[in-house]
PDB file of N, CA and C in Angstrom:
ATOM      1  N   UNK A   1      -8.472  51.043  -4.510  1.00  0.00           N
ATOM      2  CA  UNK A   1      -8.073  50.834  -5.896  1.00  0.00           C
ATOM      3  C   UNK A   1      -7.051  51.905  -6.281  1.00  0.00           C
ATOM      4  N   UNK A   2      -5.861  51.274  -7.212  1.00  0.00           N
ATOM      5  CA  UNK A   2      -4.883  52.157  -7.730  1.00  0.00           C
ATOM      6  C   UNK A   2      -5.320  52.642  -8.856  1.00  0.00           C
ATOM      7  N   UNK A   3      -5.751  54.099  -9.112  1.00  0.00           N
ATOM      8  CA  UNK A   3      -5.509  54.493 -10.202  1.00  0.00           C
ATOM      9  C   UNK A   3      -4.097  55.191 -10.992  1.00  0.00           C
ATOM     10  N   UNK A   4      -3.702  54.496 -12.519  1.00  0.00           N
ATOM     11  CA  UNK A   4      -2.812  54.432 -12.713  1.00  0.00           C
ATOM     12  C   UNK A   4      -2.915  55.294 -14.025  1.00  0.00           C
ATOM     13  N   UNK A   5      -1.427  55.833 -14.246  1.00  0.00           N
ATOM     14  CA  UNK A   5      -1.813  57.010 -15.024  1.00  0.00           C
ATOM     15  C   UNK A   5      -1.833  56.236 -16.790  1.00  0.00           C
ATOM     16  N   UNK A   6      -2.328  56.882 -17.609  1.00  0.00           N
ATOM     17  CA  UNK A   6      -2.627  56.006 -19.119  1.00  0.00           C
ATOM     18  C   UNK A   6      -1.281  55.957 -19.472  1.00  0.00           C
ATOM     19  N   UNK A   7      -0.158  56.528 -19.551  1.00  0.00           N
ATOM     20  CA  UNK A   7       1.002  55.796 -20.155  1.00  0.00           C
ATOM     21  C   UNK A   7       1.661  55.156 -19.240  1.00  0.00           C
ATOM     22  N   UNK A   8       1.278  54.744 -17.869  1.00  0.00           N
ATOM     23  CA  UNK A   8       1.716  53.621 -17.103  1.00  0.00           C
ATOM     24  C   UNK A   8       1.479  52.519 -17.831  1.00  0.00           C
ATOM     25  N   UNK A   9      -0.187  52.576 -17.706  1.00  0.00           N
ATOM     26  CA  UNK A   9      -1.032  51.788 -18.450  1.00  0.00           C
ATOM     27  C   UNK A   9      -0.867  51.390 -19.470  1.00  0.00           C
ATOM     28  N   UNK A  10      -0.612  52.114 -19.919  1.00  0.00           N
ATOM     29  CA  UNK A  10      -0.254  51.380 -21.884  1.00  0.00           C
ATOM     30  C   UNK A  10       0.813  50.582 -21.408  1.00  0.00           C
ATOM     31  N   UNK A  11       1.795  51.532 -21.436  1.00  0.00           N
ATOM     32  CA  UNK A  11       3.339  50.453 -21.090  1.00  0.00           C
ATOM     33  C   UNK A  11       2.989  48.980 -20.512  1.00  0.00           C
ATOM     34  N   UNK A  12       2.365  48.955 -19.350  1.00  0.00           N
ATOM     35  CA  UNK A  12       2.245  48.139 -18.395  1.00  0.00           C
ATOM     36  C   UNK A  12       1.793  46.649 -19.313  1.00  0.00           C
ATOM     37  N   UNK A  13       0.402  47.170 -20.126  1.00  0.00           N
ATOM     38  CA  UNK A  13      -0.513  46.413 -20.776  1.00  0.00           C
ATOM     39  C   UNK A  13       0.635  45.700 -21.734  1.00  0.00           C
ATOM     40  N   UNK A  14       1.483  46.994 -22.633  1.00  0.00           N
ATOM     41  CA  UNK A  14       2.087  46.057 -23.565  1.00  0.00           C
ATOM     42  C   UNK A  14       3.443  45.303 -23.455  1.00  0.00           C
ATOM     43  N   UNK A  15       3.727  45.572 -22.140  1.00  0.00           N
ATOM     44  CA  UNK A  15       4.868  44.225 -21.027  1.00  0.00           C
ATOM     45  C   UNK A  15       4.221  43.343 -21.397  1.00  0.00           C
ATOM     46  N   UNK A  16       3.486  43.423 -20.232  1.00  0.00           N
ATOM     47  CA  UNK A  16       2.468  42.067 -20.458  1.00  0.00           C
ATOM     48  C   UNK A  16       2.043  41.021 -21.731  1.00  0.00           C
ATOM     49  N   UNK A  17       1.413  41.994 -22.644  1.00  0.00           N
ATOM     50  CA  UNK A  17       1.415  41.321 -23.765  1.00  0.00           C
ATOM     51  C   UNK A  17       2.595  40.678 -24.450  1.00  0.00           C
ATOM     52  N   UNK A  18       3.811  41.689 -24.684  1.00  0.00           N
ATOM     53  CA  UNK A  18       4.738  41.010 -24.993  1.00  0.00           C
ATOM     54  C   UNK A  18       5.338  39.908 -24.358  1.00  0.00           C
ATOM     55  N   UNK A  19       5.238  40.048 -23.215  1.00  0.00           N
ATOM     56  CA  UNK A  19       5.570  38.374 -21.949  1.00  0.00           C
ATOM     57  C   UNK A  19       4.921  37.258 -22.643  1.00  0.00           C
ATOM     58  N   UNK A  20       3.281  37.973 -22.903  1.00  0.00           N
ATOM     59  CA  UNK A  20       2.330  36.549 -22.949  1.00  0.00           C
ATOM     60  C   UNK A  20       3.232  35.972 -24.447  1.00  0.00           C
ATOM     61  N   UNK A  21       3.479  36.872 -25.559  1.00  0.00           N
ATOM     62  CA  UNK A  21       3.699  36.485 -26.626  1.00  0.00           C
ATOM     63  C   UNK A  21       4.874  35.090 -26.503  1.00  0.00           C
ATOM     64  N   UNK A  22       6.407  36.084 -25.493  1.00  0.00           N
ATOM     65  CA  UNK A  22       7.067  34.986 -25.810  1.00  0.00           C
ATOM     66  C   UNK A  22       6.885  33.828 -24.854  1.00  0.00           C
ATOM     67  N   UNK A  23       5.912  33.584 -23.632  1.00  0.00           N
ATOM     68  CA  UNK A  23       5.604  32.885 -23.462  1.00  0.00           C
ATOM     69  C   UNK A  23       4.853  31.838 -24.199  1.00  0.00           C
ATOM     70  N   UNK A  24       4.179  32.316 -24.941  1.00  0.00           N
ATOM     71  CA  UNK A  24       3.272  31.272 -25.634  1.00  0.00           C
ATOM     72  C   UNK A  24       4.299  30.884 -26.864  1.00  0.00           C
ATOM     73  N   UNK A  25       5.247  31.074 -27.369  1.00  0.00           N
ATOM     74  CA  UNK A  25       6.078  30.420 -28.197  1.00  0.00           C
ATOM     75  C   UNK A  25       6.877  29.127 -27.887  1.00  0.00           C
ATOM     76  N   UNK A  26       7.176  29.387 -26.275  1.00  0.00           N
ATOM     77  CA  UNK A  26       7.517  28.286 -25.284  1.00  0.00           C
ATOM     78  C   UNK A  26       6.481  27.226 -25.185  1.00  0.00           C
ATOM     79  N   UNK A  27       5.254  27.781 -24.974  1.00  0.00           N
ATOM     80  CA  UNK A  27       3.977  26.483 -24.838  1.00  0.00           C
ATOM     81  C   UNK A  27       4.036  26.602 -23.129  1.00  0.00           C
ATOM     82  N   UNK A  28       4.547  27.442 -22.577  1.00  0.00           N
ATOM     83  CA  UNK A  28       3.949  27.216 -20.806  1.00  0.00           C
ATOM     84  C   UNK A  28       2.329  27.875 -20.682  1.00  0.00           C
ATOM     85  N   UNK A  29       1.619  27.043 -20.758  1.00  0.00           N
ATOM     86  CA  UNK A  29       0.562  27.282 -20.884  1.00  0.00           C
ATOM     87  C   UNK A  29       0.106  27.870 -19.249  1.00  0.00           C
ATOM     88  N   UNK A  30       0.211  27.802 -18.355  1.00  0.00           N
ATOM     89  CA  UNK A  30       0.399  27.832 -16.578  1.00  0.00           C
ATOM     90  C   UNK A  30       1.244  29.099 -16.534  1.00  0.00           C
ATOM     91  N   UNK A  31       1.897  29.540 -17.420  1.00  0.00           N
ATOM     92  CA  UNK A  31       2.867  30.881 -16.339  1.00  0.00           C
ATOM     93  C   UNK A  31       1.523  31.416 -17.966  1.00  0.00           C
ATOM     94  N   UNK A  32       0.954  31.125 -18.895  1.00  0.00           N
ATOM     95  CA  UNK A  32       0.747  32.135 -20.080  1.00  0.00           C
ATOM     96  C   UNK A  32      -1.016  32.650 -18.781  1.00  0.00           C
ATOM     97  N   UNK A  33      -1.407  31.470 -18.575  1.00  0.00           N
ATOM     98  CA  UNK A  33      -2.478  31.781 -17.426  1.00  0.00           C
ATOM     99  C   UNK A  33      -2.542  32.748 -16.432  1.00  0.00           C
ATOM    100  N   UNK A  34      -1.082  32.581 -15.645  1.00  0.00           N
ATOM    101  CA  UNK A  34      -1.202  33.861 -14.795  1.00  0.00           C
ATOM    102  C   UNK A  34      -0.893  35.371 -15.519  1.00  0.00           C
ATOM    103  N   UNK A  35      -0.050  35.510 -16.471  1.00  0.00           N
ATOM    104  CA  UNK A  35       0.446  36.848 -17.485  1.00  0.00           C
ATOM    105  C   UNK A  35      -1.372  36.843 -17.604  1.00  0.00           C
ATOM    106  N   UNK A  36      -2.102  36.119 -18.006  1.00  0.00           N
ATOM    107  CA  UNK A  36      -4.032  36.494 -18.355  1.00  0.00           C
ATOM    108  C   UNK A  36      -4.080  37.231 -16.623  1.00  0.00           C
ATOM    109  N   UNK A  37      -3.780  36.843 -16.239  1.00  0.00           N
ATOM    110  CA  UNK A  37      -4.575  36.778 -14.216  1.00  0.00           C
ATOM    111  C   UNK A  37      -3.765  38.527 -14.289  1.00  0.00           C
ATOM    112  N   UNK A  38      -2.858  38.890 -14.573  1.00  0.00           N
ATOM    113  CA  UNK A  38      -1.761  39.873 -14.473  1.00  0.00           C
ATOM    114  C   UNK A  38      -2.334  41.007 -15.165  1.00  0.00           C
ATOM    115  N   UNK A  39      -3.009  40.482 -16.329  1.00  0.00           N
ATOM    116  CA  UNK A  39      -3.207  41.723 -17.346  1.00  0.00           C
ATOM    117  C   UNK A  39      -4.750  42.170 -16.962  1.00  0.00           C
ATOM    118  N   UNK A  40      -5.623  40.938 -16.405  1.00  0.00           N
ATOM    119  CA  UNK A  40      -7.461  41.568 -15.540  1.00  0.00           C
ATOM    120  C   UNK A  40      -6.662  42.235 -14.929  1.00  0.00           C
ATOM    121  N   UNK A  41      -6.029  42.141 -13.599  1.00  0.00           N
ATOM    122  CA  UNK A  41      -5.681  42.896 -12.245  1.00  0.00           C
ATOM    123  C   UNK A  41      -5.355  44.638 -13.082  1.00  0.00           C
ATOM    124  N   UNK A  42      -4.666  44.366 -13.808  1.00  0.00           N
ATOM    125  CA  UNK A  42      -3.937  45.531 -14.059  1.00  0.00           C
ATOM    126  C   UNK A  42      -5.162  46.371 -15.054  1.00  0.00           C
ATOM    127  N   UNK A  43      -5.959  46.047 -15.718  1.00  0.00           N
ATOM    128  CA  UNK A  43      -6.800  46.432 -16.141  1.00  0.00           C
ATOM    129  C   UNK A  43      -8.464  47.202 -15.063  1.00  0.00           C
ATOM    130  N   UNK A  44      -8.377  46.112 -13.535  1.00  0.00           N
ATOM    131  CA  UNK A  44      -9.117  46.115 -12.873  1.00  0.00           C
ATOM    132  C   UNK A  44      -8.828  47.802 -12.021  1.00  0.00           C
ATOM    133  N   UNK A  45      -7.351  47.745 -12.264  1.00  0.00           N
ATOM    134  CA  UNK A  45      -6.917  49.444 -12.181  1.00  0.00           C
ATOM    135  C   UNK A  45      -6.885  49.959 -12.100  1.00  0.00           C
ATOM    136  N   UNK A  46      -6.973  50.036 -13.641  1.00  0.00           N
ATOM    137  CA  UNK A  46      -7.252  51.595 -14.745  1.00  0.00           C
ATOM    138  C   UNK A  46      -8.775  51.184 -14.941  1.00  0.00           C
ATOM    139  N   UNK A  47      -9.749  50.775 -14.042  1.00  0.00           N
ATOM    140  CA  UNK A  47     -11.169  50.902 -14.355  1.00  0.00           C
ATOM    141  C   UNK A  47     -11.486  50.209 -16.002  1.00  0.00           C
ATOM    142  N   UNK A  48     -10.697  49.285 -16.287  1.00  0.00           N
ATOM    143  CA  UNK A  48     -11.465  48.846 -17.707  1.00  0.00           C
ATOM    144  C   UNK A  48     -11.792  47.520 -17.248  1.00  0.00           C
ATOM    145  N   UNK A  49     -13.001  47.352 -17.261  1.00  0.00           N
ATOM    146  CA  UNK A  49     -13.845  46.132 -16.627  1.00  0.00           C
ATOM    147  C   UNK A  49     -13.829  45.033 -18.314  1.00  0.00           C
ATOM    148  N   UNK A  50     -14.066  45.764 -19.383  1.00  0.00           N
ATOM    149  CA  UNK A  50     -14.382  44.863 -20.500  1.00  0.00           C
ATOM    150  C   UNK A  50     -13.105  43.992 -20.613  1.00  0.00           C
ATOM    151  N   UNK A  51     -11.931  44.546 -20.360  1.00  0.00           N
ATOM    152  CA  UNK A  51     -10.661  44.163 -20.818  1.00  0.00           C
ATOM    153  C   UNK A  51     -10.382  43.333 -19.931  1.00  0.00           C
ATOM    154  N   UNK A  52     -10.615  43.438 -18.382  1.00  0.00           N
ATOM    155  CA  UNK A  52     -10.651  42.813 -17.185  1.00  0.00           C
ATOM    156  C   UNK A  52     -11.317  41.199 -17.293  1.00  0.00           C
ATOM    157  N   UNK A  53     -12.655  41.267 -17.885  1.00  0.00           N
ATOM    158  CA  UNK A  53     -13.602  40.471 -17.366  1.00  0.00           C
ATOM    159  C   UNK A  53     -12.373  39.022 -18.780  1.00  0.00           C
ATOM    160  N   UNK A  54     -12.843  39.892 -19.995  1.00  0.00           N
ATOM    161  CA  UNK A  54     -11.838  39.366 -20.855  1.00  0.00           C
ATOM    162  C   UNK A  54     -10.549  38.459 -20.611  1.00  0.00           C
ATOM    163  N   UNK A  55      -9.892  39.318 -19.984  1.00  0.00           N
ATOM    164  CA  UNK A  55      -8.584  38.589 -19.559  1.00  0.00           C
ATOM    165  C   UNK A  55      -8.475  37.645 -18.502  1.00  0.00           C
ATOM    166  N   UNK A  56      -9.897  37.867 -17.532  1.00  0.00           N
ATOM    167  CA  UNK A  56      -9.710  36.392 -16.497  1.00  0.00           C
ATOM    168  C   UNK A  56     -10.464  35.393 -17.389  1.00  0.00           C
ATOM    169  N   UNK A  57     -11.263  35.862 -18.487  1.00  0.00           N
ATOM    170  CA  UNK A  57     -12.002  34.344 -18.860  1.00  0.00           C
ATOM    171  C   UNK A  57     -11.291  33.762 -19.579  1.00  0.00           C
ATOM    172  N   UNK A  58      -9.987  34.444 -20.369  1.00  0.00           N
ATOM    173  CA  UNK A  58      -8.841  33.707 -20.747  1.00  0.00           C
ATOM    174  C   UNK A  58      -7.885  33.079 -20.111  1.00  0.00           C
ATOM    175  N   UNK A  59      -8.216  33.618 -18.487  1.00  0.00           N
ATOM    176  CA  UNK A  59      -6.849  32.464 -17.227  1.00  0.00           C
ATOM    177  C   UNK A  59      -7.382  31.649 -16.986  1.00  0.00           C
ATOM    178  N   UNK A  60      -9.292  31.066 -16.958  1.00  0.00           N
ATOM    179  CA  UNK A  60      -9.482  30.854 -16.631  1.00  0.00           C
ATOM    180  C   UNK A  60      -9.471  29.098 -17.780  1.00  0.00           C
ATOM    181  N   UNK A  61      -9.688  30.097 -18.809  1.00  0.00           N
ATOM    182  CA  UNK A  61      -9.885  29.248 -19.818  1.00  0.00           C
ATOM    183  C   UNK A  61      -8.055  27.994 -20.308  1.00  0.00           C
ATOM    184  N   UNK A  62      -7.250  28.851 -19.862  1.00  0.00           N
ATOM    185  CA  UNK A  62      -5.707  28.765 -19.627  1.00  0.00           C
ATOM    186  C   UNK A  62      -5.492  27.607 -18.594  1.00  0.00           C
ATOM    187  N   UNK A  63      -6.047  27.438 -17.690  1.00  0.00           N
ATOM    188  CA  UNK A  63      -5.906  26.579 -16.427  1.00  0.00           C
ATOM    189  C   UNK A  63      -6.906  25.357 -16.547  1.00  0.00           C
ATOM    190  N   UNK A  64      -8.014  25.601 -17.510  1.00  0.00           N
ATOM    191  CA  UNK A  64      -8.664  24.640 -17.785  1.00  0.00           C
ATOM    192  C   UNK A  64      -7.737  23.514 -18.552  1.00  0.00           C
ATOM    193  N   UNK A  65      -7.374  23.956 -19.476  1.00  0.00           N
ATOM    194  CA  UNK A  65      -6.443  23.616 -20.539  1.00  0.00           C
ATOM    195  C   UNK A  65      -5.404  22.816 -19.829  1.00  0.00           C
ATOM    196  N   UNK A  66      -4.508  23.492 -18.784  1.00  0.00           N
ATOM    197  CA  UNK A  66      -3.769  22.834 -18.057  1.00  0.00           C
ATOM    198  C   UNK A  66      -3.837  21.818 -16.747  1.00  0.00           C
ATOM    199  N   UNK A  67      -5.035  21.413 -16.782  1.00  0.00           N
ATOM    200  CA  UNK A  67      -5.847  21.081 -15.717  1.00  0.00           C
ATOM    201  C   UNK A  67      -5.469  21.131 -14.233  1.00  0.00           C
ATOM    202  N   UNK A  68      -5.261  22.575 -13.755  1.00  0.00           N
ATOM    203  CA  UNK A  68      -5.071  23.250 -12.729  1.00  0.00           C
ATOM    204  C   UNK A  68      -6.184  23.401 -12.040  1.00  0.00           C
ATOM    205  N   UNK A  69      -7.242  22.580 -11.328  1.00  0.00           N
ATOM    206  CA  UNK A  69      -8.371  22.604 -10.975  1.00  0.00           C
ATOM    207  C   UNK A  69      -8.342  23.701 -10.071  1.00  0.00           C
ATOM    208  N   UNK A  70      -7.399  23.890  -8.836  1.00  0.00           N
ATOM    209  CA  UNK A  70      -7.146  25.129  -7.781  1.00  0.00           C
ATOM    210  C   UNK A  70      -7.763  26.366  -8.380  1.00  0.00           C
ATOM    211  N   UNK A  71      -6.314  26.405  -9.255  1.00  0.00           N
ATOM    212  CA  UNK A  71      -5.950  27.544 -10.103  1.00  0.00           C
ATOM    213  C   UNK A  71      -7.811  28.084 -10.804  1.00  0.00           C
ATOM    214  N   UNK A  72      -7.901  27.527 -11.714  1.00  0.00           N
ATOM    215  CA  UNK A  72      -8.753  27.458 -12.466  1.00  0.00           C
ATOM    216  C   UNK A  72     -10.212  27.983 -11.352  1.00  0.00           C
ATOM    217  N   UNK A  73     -10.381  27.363 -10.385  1.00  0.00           N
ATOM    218  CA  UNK A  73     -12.007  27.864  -9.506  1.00  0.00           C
ATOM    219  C   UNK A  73     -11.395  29.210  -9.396  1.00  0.00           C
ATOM    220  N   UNK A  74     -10.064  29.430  -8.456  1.00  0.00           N
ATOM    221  CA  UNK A  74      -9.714  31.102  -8.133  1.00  0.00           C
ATOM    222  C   UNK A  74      -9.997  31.886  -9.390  1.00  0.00           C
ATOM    223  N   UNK A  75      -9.894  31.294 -10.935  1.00  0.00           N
ATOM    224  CA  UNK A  75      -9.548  32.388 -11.979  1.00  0.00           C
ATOM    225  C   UNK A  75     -10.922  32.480 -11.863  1.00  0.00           C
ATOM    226  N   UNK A  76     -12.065  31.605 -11.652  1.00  0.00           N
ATOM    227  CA  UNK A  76     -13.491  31.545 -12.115  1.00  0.00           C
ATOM    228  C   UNK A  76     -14.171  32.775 -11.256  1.00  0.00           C
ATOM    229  N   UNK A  77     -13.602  32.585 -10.249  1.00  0.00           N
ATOM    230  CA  UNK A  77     -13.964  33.452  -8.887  1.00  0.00           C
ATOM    231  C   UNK A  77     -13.917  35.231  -9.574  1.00  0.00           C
ATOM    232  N   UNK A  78     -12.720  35.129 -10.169  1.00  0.00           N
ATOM    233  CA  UNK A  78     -12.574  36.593 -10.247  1.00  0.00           C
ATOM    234  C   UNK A  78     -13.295  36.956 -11.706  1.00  0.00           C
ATOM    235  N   UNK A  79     -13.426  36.012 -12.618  1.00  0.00           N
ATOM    236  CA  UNK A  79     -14.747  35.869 -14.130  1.00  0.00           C
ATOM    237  C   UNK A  79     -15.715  36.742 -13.117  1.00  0.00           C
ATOM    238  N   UNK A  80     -16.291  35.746 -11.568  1.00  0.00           N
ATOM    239  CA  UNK A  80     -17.596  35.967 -11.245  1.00  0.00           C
ATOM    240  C   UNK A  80     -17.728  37.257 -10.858  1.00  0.00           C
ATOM    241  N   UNK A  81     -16.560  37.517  -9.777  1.00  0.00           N
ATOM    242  CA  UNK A  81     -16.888  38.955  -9.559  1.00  0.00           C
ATOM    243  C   UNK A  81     -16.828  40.079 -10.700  1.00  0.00           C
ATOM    244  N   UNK A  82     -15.981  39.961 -11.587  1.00  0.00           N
ATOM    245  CA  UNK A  82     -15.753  41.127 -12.637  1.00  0.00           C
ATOM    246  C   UNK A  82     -17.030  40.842 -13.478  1.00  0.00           C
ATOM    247  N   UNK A  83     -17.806  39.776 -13.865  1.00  0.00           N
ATOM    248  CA  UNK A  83     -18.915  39.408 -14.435  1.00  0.00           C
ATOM    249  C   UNK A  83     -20.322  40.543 -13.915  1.00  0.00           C
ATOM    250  N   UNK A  84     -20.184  40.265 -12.051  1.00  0.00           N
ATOM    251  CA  UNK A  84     -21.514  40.757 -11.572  1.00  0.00           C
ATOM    252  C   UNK A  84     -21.254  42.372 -11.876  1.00  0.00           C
ATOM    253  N   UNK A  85     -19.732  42.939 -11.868  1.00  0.00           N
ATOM    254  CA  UNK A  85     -19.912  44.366 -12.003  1.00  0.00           C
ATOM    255  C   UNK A  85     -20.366  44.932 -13.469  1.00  0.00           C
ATOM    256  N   UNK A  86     -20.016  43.692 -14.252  1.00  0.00           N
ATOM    257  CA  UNK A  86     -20.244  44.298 -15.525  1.00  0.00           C
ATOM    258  C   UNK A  86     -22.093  44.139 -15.779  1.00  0.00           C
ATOM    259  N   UNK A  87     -22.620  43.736 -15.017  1.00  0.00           N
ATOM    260  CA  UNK A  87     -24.243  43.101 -14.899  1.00  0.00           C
ATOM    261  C   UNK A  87     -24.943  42.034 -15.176  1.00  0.00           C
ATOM    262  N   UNK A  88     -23.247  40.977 -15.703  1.00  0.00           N
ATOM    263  CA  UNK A  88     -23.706  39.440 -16.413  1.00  0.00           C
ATOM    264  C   UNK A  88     -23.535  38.711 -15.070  1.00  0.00           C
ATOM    265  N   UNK A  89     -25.060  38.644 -14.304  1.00  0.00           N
ATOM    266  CA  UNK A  89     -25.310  37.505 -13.190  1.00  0.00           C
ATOM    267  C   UNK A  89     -25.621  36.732 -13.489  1.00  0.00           C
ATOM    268  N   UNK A  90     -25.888  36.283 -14.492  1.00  0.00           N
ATOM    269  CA  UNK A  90     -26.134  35.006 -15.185  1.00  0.00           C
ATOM    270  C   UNK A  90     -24.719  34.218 -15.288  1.00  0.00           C
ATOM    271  N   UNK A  91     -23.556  34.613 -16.256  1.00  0.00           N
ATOM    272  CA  UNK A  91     -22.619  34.536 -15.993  1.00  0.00           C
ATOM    273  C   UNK A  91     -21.435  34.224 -14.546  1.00  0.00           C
ATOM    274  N   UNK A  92     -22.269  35.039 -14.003  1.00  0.00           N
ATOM    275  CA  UNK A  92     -21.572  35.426 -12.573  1.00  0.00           C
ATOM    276  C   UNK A  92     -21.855  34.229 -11.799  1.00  0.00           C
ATOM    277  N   UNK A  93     -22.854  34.227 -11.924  1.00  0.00           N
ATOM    278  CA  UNK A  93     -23.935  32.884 -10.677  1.00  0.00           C
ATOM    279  C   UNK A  93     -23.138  31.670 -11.597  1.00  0.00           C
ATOM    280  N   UNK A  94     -22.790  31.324 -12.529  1.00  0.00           N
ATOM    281  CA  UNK A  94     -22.598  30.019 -13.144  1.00  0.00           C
ATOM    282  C   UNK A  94     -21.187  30.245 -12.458  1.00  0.00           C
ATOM    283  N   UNK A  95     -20.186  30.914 -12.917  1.00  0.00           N
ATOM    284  CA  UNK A  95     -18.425  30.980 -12.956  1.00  0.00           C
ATOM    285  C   UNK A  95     -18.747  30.613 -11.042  1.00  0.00           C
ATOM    286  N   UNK A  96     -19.662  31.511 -10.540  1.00  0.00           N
ATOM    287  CA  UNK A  96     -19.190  30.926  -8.505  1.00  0.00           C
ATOM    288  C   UNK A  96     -20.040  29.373  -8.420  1.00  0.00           C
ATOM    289  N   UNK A  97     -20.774  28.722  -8.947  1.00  0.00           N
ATOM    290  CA  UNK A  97     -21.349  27.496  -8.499  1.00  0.00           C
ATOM    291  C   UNK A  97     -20.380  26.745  -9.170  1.00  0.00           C
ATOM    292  N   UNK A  98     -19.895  26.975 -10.499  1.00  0.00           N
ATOM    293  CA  UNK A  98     -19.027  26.163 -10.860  1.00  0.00           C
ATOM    294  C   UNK A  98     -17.533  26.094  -9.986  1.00  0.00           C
ATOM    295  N   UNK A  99     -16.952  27.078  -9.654  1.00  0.00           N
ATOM    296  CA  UNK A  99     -16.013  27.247  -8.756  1.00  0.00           C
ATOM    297  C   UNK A  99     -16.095  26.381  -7.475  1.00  0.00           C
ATOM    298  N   UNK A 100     -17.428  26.423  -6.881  1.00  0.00           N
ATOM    299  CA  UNK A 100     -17.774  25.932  -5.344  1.00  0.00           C
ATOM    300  C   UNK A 100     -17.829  24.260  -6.119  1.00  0.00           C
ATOM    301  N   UNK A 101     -18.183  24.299  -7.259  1.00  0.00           N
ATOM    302  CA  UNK A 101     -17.998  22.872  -7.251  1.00  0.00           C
ATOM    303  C   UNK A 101     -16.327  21.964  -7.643  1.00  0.00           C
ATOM    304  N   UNK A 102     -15.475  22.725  -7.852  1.00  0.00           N
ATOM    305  CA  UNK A 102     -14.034  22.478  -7.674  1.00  0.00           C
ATOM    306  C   UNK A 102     -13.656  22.583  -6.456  1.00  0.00           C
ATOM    307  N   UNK A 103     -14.043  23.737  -5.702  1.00  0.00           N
ATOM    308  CA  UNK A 103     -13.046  23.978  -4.173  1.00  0.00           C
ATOM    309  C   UNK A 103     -14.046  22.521  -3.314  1.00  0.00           C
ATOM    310  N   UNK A 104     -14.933  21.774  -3.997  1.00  0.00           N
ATOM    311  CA  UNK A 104     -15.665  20.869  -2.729  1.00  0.00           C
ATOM    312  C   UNK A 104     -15.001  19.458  -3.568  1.00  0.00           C
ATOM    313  N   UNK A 105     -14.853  19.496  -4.603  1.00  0.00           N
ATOM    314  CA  UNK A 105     -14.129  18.288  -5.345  1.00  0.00           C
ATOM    315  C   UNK A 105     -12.870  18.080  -5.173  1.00  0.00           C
ATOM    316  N   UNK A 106     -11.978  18.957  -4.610  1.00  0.00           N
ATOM    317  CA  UNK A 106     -10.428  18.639  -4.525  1.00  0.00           C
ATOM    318  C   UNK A 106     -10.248  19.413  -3.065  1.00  0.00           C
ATOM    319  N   UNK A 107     -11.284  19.381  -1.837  1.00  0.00           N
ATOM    320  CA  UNK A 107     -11.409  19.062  -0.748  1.00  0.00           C
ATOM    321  C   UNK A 107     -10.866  20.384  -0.285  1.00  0.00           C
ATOM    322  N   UNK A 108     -10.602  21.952  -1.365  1.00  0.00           N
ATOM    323  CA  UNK A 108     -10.296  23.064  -0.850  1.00  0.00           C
ATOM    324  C   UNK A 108     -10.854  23.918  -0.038  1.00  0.00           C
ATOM    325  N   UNK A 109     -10.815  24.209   1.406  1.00  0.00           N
ATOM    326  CA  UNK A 109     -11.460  25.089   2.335  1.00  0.00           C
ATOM    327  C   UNK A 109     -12.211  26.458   2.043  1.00  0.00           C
ATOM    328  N   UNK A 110     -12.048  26.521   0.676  1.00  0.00           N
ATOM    329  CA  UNK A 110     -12.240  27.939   0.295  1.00  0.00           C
ATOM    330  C   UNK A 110     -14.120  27.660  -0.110  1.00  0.00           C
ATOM    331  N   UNK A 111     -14.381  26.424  -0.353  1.00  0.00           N
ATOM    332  CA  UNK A 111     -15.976  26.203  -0.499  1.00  0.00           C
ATOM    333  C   UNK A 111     -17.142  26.317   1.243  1.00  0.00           C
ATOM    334  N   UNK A 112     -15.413  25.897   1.745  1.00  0.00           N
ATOM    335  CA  UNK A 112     -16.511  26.181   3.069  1.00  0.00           C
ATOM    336  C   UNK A 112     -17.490  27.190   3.635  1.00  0.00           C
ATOM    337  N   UNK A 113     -19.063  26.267   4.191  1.00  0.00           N
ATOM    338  CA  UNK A 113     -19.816  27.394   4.339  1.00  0.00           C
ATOM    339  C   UNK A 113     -20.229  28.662   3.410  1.00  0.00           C
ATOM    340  N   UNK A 114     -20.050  28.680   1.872  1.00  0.00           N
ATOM    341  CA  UNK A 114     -20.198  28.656   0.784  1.00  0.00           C
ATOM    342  C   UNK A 114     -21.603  28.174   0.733  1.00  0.00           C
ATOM    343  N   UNK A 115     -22.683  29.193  -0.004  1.00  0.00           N
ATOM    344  CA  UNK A 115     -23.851  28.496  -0.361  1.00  0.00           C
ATOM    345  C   UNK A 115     -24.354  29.216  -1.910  1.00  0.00           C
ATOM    346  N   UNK A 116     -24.403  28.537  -2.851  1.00  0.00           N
ATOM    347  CA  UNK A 116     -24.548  29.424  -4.411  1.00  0.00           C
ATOM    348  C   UNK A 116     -25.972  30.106  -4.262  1.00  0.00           C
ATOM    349  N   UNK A 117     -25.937  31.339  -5.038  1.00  0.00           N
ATOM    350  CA  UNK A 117     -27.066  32.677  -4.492  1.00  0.00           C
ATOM    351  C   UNK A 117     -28.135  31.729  -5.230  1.00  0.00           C
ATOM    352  N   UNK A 118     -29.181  32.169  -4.687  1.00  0.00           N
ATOM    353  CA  UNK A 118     -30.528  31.928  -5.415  1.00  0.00           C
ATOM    354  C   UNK A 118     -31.076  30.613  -4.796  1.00  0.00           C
TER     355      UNK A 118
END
């Protein structure tokens, strides 16, 4: 993991934000999804998990919208993992069964040998 220094960070965060802004004036709802996927990673970082978990359930929620089924299990994937660190396995266990049930519905290899915990 990169740790990045806080006025990287700020800067970095408020690129981003400003991207998402004039993106979303456009309506590309698909590039506003990944700027969400851009701003967890970059948050995943600088160690801020709240802001992290936040910003993928908004790509995830972004790709739903656009019905990017691919897209959308990968964003769920990373909900799940940033979910279990934050201690919501409840959460966590739903975002990966729901995921395994996209990567087995649109025939993606990534469900393979895949079995949901519990």
């Amino acid at each position: 993991r990169v740790h990045v220094r806080q006025e990287e960070y700020d800067l970095a965060v408020q690129c981003l934000l400003d991207a998402q802004a004039a993106v979303q004036e456009g309506g590309d709802k698909s590039r506003l999804a990944e700027l969400s996927g851009q701003l967890a990673d970059l948050h995943v970082d600088a160690d801020d998990t709240t802001y992290a978990l936040w910003s993928a359930q908004e790509q995830r929620d972004m790709y739903k919208e656009t019905g990017e089924r691919g897209k959308e299990a990968h964003a769920m994937l990373k909900v799940a993992s940033l979910a279990a660190c934050h201690g919501n396995l409840k959460l966590s266990r739903r975002m990966a069964n729901e995921a395994c049930e996209i990567f087995r519905s649109t025939g993606d290899s990534a469900s393979e040998g895949w079995a949901p915990p519990g």
